[in-house]
PDB file of N, CA and C in Angstrom:
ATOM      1  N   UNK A   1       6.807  -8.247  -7.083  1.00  0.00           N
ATOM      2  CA  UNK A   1       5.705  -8.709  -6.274  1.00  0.00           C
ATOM      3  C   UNK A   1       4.424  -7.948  -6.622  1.00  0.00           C
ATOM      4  N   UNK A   2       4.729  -6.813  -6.883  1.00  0.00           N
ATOM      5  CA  UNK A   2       2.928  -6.061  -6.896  1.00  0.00           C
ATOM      6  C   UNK A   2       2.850  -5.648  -8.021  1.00  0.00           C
ATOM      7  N   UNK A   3       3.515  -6.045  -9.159  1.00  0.00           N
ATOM      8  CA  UNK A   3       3.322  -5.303 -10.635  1.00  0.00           C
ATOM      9  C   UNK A   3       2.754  -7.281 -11.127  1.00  0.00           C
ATOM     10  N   UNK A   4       3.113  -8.239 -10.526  1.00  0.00           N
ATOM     11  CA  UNK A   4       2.539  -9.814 -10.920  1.00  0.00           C
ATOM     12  C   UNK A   4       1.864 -10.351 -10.274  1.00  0.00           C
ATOM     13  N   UNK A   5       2.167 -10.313  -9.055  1.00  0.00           N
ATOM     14  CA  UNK A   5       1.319 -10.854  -7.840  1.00  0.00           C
ATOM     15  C   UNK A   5      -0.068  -9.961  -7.180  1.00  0.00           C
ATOM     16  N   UNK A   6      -0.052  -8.783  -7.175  1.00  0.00           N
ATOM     17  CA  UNK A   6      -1.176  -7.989  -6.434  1.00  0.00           C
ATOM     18  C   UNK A   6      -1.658  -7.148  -7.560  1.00  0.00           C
ATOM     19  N   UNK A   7      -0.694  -6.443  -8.416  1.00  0.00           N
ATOM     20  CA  UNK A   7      -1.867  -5.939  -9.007  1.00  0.00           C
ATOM     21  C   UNK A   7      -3.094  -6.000  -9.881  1.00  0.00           C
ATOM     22  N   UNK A   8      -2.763  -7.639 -11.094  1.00  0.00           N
ATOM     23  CA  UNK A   8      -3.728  -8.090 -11.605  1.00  0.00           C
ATOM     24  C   UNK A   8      -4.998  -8.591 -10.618  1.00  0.00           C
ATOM     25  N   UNK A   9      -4.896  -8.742  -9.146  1.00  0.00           N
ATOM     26  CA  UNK A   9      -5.979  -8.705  -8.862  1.00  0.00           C
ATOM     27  C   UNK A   9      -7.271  -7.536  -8.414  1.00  0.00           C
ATOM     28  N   UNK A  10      -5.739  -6.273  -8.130  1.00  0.00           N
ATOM     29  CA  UNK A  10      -6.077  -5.126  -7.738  1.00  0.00           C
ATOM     30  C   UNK A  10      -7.208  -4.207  -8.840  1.00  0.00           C
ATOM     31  N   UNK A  11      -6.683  -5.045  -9.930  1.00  0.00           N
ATOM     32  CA  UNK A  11      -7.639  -4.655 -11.603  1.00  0.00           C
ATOM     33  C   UNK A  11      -9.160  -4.623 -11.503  1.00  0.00           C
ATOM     34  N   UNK A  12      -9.053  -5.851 -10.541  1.00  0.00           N
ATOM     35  CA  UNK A  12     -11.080  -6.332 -10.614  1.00  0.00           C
ATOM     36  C   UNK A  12     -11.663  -5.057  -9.783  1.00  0.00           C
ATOM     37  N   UNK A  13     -10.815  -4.574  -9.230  1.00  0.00           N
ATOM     38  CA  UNK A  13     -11.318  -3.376  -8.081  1.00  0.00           C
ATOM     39  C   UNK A  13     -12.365  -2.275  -8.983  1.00  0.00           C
ATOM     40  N   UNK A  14     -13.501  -2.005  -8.411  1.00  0.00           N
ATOM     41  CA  UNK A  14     -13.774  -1.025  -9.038  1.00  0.00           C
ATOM     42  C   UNK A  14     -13.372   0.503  -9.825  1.00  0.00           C
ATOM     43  N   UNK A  15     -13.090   1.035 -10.816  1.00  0.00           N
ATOM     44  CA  UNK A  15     -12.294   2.390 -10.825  1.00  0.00           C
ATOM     45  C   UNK A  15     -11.100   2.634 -10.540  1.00  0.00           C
ATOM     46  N   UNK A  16     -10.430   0.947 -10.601  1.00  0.00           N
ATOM     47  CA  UNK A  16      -8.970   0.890 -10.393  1.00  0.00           C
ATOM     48  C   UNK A  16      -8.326   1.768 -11.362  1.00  0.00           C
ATOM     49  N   UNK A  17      -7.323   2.410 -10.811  1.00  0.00           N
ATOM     50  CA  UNK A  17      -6.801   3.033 -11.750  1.00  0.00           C
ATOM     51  C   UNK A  17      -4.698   3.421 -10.930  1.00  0.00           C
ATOM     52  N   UNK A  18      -4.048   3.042 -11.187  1.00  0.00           N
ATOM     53  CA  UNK A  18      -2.659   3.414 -10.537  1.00  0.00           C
ATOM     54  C   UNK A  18      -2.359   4.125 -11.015  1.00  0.00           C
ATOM     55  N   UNK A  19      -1.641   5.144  -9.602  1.00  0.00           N
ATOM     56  CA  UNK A  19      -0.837   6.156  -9.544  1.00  0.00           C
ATOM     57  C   UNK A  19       0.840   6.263  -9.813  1.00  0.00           C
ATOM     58  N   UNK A  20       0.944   6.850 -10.388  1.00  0.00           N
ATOM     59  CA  UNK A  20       2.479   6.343 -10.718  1.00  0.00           C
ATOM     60  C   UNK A  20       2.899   5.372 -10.722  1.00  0.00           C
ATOM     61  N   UNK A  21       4.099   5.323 -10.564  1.00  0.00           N
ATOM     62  CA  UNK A  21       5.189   3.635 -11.016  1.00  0.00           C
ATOM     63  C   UNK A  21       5.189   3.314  -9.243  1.00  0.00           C
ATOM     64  N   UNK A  22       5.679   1.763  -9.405  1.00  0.00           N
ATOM     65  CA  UNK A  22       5.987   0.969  -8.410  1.00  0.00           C
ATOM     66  C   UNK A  22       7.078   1.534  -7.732  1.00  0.00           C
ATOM     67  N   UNK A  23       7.425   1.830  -6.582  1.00  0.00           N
ATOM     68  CA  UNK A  23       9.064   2.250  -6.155  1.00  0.00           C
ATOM     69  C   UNK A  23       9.241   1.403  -5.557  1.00  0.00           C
ATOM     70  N   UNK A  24      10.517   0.579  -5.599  1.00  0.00           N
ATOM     71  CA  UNK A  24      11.280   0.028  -4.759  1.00  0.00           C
ATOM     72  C   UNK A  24      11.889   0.466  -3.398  1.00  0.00           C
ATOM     73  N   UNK A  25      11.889   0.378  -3.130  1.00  0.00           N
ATOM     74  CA  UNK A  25      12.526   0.830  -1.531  1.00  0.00           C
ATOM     75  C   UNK A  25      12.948  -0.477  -0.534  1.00  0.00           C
ATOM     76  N   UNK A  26      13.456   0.127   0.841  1.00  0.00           N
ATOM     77  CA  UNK A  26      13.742  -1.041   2.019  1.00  0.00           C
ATOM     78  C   UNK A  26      12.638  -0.736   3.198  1.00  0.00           C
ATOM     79  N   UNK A  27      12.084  -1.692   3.966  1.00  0.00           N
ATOM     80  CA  UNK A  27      11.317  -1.468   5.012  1.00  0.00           C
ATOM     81  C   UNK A  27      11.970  -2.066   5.967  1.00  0.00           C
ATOM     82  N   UNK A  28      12.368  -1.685   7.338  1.00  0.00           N
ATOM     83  CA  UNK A  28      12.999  -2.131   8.283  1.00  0.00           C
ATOM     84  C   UNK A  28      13.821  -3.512   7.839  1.00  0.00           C
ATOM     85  N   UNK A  29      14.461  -2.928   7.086  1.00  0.00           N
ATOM     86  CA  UNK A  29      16.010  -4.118   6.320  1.00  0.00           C
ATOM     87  C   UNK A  29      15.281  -4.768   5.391  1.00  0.00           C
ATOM     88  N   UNK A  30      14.577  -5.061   5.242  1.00  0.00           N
ATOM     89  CA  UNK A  30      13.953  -5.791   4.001  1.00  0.00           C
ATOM     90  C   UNK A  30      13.862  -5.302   2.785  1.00  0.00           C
ATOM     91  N   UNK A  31      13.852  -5.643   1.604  1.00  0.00           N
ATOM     92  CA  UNK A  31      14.264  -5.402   0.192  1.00  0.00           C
ATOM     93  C   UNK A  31      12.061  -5.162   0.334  1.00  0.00           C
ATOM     94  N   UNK A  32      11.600  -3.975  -0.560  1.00  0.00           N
ATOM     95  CA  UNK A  32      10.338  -3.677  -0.444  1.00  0.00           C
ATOM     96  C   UNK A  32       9.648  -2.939  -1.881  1.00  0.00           C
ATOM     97  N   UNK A  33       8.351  -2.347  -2.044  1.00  0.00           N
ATOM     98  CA  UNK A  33       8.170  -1.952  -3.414  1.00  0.00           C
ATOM     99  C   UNK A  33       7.186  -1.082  -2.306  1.00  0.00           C
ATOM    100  N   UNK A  34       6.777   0.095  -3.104  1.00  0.00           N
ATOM    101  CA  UNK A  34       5.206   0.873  -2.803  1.00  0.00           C
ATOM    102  C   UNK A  34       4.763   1.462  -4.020  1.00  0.00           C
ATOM    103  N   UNK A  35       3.534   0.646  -4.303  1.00  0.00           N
ATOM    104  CA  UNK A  35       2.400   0.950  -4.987  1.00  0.00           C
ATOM    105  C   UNK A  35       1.274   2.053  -4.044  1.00  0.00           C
ATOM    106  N   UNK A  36       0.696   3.043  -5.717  1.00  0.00           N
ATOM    107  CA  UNK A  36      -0.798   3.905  -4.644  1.00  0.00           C
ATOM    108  C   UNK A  36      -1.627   3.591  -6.087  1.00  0.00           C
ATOM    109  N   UNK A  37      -2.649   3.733  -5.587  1.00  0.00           N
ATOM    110  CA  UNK A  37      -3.651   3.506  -6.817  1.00  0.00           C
ATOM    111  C   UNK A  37      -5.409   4.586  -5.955  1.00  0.00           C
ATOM    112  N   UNK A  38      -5.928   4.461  -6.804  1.00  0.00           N
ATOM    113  CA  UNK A  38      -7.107   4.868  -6.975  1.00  0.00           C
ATOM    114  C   UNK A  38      -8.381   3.699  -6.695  1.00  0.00           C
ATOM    115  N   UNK A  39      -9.801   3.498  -6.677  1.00  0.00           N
ATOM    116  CA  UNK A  39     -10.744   2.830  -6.819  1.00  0.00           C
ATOM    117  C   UNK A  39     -11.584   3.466  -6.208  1.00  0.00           C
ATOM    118  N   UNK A  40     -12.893   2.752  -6.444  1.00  0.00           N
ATOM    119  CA  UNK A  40     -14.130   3.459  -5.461  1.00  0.00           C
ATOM    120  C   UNK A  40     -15.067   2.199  -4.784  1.00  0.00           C
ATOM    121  N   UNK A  41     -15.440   2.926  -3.573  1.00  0.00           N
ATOM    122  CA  UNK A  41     -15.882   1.902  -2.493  1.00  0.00           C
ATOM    123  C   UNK A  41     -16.649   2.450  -1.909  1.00  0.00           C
ATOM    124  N   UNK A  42     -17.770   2.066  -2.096  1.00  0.00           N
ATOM    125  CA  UNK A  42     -19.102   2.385  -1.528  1.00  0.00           C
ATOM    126  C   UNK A  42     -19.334   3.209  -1.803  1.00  0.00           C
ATOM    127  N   UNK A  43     -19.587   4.117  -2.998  1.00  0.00           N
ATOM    128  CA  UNK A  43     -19.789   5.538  -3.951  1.00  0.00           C
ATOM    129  C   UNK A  43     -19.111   6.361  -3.488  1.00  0.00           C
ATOM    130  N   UNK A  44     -17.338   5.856  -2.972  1.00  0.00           N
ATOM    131  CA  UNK A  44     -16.339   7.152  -2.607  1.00  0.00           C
ATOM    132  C   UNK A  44     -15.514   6.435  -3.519  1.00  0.00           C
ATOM    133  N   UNK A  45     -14.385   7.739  -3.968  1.00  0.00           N
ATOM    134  CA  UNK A  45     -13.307   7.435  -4.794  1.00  0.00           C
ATOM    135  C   UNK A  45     -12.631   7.408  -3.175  1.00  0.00           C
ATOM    136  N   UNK A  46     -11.295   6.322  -3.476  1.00  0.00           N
ATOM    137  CA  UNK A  46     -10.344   6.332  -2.170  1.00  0.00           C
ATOM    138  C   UNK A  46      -9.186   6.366  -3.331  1.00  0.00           C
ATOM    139  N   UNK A  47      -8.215   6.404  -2.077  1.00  0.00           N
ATOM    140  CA  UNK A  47      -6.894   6.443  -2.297  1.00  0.00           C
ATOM    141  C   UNK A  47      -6.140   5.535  -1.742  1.00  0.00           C
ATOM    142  N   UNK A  48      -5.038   4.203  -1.921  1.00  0.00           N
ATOM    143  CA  UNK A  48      -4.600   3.455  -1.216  1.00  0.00           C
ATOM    144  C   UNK A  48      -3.117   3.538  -1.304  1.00  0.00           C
ATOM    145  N   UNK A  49      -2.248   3.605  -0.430  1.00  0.00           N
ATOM    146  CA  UNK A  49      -0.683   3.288  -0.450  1.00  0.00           C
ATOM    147  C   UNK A  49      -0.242   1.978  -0.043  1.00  0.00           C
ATOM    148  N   UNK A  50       0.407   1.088  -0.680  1.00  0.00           N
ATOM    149  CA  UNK A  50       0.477  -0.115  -0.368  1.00  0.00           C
ATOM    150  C   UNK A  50       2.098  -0.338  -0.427  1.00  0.00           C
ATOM    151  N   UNK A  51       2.333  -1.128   1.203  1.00  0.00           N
ATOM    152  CA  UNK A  51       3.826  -1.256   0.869  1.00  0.00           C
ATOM    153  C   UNK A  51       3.561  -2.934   1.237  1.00  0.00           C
ATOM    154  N   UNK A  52       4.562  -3.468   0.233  1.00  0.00           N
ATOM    155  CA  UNK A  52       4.980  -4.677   0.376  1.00  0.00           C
ATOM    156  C   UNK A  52       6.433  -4.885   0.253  1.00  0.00           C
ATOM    157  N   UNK A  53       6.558  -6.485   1.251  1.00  0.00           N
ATOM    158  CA  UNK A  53       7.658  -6.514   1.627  1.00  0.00           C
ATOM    159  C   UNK A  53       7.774  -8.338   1.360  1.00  0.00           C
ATOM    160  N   UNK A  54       9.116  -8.500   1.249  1.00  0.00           N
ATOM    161  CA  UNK A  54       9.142 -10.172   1.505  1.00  0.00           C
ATOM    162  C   UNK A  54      10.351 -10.393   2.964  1.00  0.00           C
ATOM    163  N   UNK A  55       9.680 -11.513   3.811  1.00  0.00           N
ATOM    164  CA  UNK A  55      10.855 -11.882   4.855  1.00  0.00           C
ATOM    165  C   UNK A  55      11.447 -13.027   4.528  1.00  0.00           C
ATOM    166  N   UNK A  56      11.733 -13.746   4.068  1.00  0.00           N
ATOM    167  CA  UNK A  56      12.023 -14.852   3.134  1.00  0.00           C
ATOM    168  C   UNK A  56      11.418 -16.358   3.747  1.00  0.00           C
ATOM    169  N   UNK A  57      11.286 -17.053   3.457  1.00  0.00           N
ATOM    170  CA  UNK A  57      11.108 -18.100   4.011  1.00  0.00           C
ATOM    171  C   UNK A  57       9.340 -18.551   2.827  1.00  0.00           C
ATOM    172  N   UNK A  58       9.135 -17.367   1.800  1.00  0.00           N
ATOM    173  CA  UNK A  58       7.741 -17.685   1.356  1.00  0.00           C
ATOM    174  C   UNK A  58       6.725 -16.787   2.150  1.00  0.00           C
ATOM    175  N   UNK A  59       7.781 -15.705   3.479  1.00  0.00           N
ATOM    176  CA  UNK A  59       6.171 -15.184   3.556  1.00  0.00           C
ATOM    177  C   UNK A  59       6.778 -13.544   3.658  1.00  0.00           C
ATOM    178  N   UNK A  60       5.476 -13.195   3.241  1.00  0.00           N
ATOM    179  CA  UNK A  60       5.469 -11.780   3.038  1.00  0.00           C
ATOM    180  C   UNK A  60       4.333 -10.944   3.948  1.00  0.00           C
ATOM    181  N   UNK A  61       4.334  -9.641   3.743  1.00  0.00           N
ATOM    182  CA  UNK A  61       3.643  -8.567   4.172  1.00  0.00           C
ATOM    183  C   UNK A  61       2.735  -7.646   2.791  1.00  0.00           C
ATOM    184  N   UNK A  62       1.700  -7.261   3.211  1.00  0.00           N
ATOM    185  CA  UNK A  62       0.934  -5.967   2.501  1.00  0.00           C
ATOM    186  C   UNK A  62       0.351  -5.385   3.102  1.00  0.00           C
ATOM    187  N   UNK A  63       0.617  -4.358   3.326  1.00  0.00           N
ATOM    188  CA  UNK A  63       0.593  -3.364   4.675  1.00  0.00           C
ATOM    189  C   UNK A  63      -0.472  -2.289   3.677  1.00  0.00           C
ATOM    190  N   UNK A  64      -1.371  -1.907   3.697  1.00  0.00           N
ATOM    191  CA  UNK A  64      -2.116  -1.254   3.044  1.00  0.00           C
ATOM    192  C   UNK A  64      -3.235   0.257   3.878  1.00  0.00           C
ATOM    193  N   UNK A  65      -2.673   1.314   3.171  1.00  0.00           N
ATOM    194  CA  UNK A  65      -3.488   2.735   3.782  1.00  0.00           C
ATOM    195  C   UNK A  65      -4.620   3.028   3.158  1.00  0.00           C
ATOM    196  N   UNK A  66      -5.690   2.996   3.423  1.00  0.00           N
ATOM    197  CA  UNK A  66      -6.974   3.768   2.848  1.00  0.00           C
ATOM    198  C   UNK A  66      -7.708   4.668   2.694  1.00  0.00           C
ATOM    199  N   UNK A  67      -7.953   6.057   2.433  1.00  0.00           N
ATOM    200  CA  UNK A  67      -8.635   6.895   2.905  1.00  0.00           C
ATOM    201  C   UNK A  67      -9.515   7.530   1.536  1.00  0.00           C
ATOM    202  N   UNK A  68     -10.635   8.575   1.891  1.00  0.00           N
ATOM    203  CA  UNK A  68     -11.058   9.409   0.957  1.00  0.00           C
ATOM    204  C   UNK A  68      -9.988  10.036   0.024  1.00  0.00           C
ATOM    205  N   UNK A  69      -9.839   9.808  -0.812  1.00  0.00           N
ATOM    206  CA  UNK A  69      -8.968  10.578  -2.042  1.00  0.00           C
ATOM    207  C   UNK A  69      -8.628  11.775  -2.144  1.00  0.00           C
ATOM    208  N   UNK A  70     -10.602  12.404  -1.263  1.00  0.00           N
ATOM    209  CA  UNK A  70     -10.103  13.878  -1.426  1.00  0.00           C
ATOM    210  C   UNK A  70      -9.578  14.289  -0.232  1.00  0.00           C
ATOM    211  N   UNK A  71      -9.430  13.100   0.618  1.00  0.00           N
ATOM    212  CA  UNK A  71      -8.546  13.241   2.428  1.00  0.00           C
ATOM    213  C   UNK A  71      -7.036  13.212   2.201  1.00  0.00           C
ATOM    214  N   UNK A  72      -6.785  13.039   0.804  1.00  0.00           N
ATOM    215  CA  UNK A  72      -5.478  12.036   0.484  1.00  0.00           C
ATOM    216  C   UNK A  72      -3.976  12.765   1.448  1.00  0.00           C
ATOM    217  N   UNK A  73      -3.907  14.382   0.868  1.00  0.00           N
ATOM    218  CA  UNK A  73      -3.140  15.111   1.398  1.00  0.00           C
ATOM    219  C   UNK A  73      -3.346  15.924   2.918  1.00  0.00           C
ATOM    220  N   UNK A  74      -4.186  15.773   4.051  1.00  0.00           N
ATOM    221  CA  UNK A  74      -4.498  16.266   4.616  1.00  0.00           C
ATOM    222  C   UNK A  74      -3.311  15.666   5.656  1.00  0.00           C
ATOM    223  N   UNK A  75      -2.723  17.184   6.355  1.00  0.00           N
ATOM    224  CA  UNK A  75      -1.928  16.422   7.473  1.00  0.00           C
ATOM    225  C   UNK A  75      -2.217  15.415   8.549  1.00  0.00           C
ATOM    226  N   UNK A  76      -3.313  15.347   9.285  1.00  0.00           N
ATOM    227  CA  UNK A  76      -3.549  14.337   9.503  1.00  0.00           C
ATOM    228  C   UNK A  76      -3.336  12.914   9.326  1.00  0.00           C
ATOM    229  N   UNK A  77      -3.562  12.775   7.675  1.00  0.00           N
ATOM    230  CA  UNK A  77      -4.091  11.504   7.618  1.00  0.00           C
ATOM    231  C   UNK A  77      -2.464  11.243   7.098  1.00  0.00           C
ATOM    232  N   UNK A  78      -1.364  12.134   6.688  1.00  0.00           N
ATOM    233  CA  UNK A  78       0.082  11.764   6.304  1.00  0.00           C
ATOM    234  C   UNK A  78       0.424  11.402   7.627  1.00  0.00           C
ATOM    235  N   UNK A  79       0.367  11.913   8.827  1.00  0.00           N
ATOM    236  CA  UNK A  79       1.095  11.780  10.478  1.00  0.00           C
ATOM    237  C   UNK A  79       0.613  10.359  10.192  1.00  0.00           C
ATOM    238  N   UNK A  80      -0.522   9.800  10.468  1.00  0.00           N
ATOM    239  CA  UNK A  80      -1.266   8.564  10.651  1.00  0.00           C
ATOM    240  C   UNK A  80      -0.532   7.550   9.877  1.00  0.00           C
ATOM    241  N   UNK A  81      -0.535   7.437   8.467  1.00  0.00           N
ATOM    242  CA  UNK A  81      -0.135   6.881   7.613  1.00  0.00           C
ATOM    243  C   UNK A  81       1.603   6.713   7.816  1.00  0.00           C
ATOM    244  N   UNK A  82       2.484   8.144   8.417  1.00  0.00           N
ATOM    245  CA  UNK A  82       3.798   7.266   9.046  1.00  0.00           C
ATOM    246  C   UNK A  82       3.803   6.888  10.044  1.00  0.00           C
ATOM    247  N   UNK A  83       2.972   7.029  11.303  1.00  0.00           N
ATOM    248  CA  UNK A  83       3.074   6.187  12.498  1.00  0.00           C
ATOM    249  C   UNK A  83       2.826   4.621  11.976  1.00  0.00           C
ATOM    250  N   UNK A  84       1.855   4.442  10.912  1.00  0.00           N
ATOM    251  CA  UNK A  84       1.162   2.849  10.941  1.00  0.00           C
ATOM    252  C   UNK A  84       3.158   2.360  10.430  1.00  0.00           C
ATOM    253  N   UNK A  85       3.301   2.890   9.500  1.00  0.00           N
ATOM    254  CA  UNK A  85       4.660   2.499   8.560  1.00  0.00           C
ATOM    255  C   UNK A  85       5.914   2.404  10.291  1.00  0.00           C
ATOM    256  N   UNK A  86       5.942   3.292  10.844  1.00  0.00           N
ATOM    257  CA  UNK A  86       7.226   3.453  11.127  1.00  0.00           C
ATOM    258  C   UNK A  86       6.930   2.103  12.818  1.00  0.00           C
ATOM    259  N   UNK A  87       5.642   2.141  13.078  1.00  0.00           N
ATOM    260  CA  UNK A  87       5.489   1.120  14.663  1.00  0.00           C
ATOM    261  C   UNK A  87       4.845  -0.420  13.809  1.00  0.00           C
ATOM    262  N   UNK A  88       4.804  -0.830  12.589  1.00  0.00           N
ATOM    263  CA  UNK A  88       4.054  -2.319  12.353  1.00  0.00           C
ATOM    264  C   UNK A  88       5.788  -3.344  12.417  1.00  0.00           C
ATOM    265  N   UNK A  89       5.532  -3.843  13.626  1.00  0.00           N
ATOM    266  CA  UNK A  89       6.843  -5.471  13.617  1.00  0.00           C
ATOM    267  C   UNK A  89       5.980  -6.384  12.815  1.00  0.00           C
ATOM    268  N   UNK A  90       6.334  -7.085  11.926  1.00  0.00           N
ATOM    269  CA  UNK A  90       5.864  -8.378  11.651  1.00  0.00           C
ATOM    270  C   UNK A  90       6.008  -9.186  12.606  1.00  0.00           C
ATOM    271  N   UNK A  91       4.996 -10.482  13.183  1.00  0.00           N
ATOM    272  CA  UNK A  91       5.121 -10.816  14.063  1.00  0.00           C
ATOM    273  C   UNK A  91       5.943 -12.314  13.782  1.00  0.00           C
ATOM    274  N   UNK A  92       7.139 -12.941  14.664  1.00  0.00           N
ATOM    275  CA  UNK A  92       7.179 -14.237  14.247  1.00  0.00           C
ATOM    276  C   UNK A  92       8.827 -14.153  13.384  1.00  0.00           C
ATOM    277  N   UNK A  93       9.512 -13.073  13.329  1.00  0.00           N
ATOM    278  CA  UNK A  93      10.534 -12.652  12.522  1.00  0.00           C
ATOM    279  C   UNK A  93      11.767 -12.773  14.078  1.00  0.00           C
TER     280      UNK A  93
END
């Protein structure tokens, strides 16, 4: 899904640039991938973690984190970034 589907568009992004490989993983039972990449937005470099997921039926999720790059590791913004992951239900499942 995000190495065909999201990331050739993720390319046009300014200063795109990805961080390591794609990982596969599961998100609340679902078969899932997480991509992080780099770009810049509004004369800041950011940092994005992106998890995607499929529920089958044709529809999916991209659950996406944003912050200053140089915020990337700050405890804060890791607590934040697993509350969004560990409380988002898809709605309609």
């Amino acid at each position: 899904m995000w190495r065909d589907d999201v990331e050739p568009g993720l390319r046009q992004l300014a200063g795109f640039r990805r961080v390591g490989e794609i990982r596969a993983t599961t998100y609340q039972g679902y078969r899932a991938a997480d991509m992080e990449w780099l770009s810049d937005a509004y004369g800041t470099r950011v940092r994005t973690f992106g998890r995607g997921f499929l529920l089958g039926g044709h529809r999916g999720f991209s659950l996406r984190w944003t912050t200053p790059a140089a915020d990337w590791d700050r405890a804060a913004n890791e607590r934040a970034l697993a509350t969004a992951l560990r409380t988002f239900r898809p709605g309609g499942t």
